[in-house]
N, C-alpha and C. Protein backbone atom coordinates (compact mmCIF):
# COMPACT_ATOMS: atom_id res chain seq x y z
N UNK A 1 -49.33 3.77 -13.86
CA UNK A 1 -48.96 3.88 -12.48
C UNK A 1 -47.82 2.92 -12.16
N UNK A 2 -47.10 3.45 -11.12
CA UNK A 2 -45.84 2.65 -10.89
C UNK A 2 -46.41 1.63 -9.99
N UNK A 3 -46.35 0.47 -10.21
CA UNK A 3 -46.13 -0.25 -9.13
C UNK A 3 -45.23 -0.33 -7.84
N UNK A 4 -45.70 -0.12 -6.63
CA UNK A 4 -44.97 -1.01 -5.53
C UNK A 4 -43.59 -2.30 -6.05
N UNK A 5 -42.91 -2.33 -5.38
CA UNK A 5 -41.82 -3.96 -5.60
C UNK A 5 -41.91 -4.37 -3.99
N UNK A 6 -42.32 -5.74 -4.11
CA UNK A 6 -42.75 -5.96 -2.91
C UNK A 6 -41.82 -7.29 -2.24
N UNK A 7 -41.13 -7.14 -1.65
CA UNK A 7 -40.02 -7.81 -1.01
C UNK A 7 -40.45 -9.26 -0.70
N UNK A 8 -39.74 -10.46 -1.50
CA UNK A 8 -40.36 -11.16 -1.27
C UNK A 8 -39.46 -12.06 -0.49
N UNK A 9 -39.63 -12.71 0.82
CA UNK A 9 -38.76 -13.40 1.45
C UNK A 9 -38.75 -14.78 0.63
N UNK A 10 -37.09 -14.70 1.05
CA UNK A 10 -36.26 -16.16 0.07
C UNK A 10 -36.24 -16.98 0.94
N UNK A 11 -36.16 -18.59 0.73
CA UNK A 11 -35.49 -19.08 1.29
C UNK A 11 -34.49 -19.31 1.10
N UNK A 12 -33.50 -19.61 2.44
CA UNK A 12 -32.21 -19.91 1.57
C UNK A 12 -31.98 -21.48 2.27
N UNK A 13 -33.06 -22.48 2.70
CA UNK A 13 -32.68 -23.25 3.55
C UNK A 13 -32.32 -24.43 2.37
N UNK A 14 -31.19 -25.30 1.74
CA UNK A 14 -31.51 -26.30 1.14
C UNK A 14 -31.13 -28.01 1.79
N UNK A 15 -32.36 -28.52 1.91
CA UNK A 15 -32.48 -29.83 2.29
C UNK A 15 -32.50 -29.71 3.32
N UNK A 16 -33.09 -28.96 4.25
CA UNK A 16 -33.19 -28.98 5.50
C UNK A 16 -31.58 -28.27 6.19
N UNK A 17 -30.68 -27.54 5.33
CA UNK A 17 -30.01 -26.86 6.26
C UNK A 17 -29.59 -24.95 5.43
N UNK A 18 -29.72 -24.51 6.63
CA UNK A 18 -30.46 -23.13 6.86
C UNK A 18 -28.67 -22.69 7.05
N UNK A 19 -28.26 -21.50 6.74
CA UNK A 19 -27.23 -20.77 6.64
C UNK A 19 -27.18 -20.16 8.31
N UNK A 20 -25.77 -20.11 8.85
CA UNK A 20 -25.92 -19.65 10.59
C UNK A 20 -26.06 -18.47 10.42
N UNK A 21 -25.29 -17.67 9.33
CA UNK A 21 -25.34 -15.65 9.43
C UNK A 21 -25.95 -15.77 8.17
N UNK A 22 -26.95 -14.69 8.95
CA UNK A 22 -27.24 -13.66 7.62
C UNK A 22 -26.31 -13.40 6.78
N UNK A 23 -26.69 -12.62 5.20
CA UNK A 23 -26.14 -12.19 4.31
C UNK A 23 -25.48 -10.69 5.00
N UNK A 24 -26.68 -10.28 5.48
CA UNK A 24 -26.20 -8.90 6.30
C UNK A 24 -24.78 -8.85 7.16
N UNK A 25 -25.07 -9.93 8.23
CA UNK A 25 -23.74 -10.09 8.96
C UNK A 25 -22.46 -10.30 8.30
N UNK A 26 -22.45 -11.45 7.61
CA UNK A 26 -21.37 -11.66 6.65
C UNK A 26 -20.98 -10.50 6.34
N UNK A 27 -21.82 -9.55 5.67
CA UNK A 27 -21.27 -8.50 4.54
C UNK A 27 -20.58 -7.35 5.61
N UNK A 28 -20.99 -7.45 6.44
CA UNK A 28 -20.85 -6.49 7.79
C UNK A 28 -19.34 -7.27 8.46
N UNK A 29 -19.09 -8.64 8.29
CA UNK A 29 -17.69 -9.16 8.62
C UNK A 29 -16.65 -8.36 8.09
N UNK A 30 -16.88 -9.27 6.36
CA UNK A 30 -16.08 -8.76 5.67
C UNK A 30 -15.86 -7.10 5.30
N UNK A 31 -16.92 -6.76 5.53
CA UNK A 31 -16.03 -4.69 5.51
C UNK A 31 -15.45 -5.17 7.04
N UNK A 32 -15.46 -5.67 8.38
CA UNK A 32 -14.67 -5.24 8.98
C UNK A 32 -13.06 -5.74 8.82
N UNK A 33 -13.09 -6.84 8.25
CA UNK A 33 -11.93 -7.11 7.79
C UNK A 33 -10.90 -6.66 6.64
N UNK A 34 -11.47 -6.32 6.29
CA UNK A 34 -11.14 -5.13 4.83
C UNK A 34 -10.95 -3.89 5.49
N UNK A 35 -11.45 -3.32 6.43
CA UNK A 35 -11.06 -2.01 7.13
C UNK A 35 -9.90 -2.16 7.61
N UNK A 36 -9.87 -2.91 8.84
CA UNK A 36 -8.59 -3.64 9.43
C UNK A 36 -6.92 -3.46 8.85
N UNK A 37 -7.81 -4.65 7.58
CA UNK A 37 -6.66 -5.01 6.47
C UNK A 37 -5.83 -3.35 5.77
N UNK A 38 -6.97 -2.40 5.25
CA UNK A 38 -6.53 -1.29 4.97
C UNK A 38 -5.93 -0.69 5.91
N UNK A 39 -6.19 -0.36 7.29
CA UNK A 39 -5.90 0.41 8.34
C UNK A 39 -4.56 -0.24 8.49
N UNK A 40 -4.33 -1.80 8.92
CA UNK A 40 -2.88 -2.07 8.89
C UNK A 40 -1.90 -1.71 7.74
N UNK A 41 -2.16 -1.60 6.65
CA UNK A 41 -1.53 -2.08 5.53
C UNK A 41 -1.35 0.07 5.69
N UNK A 42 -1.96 0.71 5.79
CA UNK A 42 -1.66 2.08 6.09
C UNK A 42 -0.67 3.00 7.08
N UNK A 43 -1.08 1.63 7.92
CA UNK A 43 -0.29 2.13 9.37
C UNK A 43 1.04 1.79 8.98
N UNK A 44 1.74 0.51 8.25
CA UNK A 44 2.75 -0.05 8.45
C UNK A 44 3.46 1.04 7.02
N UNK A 45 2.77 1.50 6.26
CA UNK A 45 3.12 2.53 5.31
C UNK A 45 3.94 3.70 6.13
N UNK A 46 3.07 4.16 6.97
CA UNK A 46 3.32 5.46 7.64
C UNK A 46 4.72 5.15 8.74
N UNK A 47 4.69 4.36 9.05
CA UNK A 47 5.66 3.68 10.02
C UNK A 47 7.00 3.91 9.20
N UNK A 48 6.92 3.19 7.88
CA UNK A 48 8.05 2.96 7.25
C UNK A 48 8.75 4.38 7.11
N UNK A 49 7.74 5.41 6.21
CA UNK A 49 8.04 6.42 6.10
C UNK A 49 8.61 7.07 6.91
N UNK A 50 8.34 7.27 8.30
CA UNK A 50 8.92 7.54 9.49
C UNK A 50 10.67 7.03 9.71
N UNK A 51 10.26 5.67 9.53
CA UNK A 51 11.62 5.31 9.86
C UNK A 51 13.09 5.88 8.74
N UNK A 52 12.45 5.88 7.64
CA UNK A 52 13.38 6.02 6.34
C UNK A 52 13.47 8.01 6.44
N UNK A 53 12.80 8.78 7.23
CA UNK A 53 13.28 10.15 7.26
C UNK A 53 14.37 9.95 8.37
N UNK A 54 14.32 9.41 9.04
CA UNK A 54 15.50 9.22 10.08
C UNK A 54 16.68 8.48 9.81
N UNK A 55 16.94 8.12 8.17
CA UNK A 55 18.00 7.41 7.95
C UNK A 55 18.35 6.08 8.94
N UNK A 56 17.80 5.71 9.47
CA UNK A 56 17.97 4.26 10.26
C UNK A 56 18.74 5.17 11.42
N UNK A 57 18.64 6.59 11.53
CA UNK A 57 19.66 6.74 13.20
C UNK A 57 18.87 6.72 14.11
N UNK A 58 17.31 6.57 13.97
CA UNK A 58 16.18 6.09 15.25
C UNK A 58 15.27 4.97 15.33
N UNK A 59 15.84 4.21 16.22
CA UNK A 59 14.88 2.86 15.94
C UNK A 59 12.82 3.64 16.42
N UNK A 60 12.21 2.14 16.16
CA UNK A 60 10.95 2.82 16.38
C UNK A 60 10.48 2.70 17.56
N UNK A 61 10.95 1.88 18.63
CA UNK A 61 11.06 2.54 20.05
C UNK A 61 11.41 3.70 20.31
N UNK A 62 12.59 4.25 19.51
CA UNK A 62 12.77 5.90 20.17
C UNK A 62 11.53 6.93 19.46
N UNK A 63 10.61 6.60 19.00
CA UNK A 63 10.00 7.29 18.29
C UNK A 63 8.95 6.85 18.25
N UNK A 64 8.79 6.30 19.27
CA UNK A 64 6.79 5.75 19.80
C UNK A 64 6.29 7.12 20.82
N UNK A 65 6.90 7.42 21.27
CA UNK A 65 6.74 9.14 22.25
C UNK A 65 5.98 10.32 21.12
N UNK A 66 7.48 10.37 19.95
CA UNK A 66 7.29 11.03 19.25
C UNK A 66 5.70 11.24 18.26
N UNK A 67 5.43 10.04 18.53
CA UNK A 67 4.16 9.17 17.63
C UNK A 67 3.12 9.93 18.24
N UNK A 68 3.16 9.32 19.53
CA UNK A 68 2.00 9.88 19.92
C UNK A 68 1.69 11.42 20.48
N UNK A 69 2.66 12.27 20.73
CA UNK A 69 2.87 13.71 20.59
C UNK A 69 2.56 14.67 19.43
N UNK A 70 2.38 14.14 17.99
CA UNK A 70 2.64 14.37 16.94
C UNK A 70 0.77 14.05 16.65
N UNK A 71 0.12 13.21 17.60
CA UNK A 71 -1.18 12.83 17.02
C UNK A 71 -1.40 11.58 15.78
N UNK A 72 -0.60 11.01 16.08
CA UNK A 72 -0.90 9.77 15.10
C UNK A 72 -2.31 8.99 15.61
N UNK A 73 -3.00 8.63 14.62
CA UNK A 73 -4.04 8.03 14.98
C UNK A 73 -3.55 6.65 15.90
N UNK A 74 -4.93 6.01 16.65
CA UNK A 74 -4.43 5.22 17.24
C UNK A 74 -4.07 4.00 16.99
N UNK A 75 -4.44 3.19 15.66
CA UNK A 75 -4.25 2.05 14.76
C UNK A 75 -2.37 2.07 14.60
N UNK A 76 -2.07 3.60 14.06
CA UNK A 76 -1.09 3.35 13.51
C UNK A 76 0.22 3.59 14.73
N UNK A 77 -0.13 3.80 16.30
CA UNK A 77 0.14 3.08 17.46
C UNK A 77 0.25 1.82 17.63
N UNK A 78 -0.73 0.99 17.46
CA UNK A 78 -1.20 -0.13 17.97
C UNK A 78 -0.29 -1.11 17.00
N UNK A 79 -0.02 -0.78 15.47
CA UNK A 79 0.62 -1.48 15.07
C UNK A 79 2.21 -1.35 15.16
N UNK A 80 2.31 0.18 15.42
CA UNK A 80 3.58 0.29 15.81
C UNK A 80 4.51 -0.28 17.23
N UNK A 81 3.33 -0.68 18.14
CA UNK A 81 3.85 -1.29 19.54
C UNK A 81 3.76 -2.96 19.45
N UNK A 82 2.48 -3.32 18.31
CA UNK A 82 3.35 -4.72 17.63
C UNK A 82 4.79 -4.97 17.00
N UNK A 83 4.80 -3.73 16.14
CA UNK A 83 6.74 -3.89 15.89
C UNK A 83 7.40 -4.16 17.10
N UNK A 84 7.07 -3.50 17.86
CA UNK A 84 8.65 -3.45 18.58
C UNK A 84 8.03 -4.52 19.92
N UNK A 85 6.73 -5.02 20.36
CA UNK A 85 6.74 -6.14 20.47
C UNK A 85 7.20 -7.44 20.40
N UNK A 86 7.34 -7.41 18.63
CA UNK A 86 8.15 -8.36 17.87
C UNK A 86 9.13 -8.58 18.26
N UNK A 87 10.08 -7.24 18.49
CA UNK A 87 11.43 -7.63 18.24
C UNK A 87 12.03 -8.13 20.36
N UNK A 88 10.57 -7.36 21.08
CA UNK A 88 11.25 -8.02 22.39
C UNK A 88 10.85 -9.50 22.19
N UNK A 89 10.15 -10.25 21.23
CA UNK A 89 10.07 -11.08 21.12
C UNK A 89 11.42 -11.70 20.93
N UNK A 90 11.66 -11.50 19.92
CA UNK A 90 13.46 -11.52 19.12
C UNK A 90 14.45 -11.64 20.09
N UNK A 91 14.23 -11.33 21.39
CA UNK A 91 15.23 -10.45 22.40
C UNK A 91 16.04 -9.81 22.03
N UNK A 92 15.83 -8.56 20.87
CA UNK A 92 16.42 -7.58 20.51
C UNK A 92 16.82 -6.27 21.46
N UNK A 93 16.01 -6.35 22.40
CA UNK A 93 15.83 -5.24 23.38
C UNK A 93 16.85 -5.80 24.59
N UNK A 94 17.42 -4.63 25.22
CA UNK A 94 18.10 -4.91 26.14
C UNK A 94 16.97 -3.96 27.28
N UNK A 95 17.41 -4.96 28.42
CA UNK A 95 16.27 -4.81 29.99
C UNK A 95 15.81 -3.28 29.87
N UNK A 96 16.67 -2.61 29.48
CA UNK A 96 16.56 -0.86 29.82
C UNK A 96 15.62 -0.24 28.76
N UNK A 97 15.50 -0.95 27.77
CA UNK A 97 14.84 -0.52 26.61
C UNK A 97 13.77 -1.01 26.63
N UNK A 98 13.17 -2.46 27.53
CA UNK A 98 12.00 -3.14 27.95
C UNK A 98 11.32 -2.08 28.60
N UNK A 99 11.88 -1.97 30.08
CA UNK A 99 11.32 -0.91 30.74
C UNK A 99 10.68 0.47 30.51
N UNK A 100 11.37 0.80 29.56
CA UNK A 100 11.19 2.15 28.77
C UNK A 100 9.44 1.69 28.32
N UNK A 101 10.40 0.75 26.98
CA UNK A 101 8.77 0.76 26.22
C UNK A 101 7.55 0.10 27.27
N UNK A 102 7.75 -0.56 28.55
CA UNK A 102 6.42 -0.89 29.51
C UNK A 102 6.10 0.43 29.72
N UNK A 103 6.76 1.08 30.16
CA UNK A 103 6.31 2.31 30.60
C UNK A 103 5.62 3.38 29.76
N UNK A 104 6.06 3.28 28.56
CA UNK A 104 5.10 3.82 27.49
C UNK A 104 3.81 3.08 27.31
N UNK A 105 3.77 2.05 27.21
CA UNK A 105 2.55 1.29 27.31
C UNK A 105 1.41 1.66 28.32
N UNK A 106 2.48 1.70 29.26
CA UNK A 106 1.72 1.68 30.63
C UNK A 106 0.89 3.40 31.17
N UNK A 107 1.75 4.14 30.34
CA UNK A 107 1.16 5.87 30.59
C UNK A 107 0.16 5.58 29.31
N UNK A 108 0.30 4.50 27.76
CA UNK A 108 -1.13 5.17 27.13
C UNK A 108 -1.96 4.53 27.77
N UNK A 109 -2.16 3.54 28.56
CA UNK A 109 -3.49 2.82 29.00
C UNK A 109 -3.97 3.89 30.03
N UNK A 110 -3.06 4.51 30.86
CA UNK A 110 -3.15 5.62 31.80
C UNK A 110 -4.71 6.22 31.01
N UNK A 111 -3.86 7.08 30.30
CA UNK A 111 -4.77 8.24 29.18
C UNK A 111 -6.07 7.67 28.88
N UNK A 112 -6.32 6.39 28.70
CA UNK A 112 -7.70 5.69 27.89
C UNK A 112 -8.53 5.85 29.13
């Protein structure tokens, strides 16, 4: 007859100090960070690709509309409005091109 295996609780406390997360949680961190990590590292793939069919004649402001018309998931949005974030960081953008992209911003929060 098969035996039962009967779960035996561990401790994991040594010398009086006890771990704050579970093993569970932890393991449950790290896939979310590993998802993340993949999902960016995918998005910024797809981005590129985008940009390099357009021969550099469309920046990726002109083609955040296009993005989301086309059904791009929403990650590979989110990292695409960090690009060009960036670059109003940069003050690459002139006032007219700010406005634009607020206003794109501002119609997807509309939609949510």
């Amino acid at each position: 007859m098969k035996e039962a295996k009967q779960r035996v609780q561990i401790n994991r406390c040594f010398e009086n100090k006890c771990p704050e997360k579970s093993d569970k949680e932890k393991e449950q961190q790290i896939k979310d960070v590993l998802l993340t990590a993949s999902q960016r590292r995918r998005a910024n793939k797809e981005i590129s690709h985008l940009l390099k069919t357009f021969h550099g004649t469309r920046k990726l402001r002109e083609l955040l509309r296009a993005m989301k018309q086309r059904g791009y998931p929403d990650y590979v949005l989110k990292i695409a409005i960090e690009r060009v974030e960036a670059e109003r960081k940069r003050d690459e953008l002139t006032f007219e091109e700010i406005m634009d992209f607020e206003e794109f911003k501002a119609s997807l929060d509309q939609q949510k």
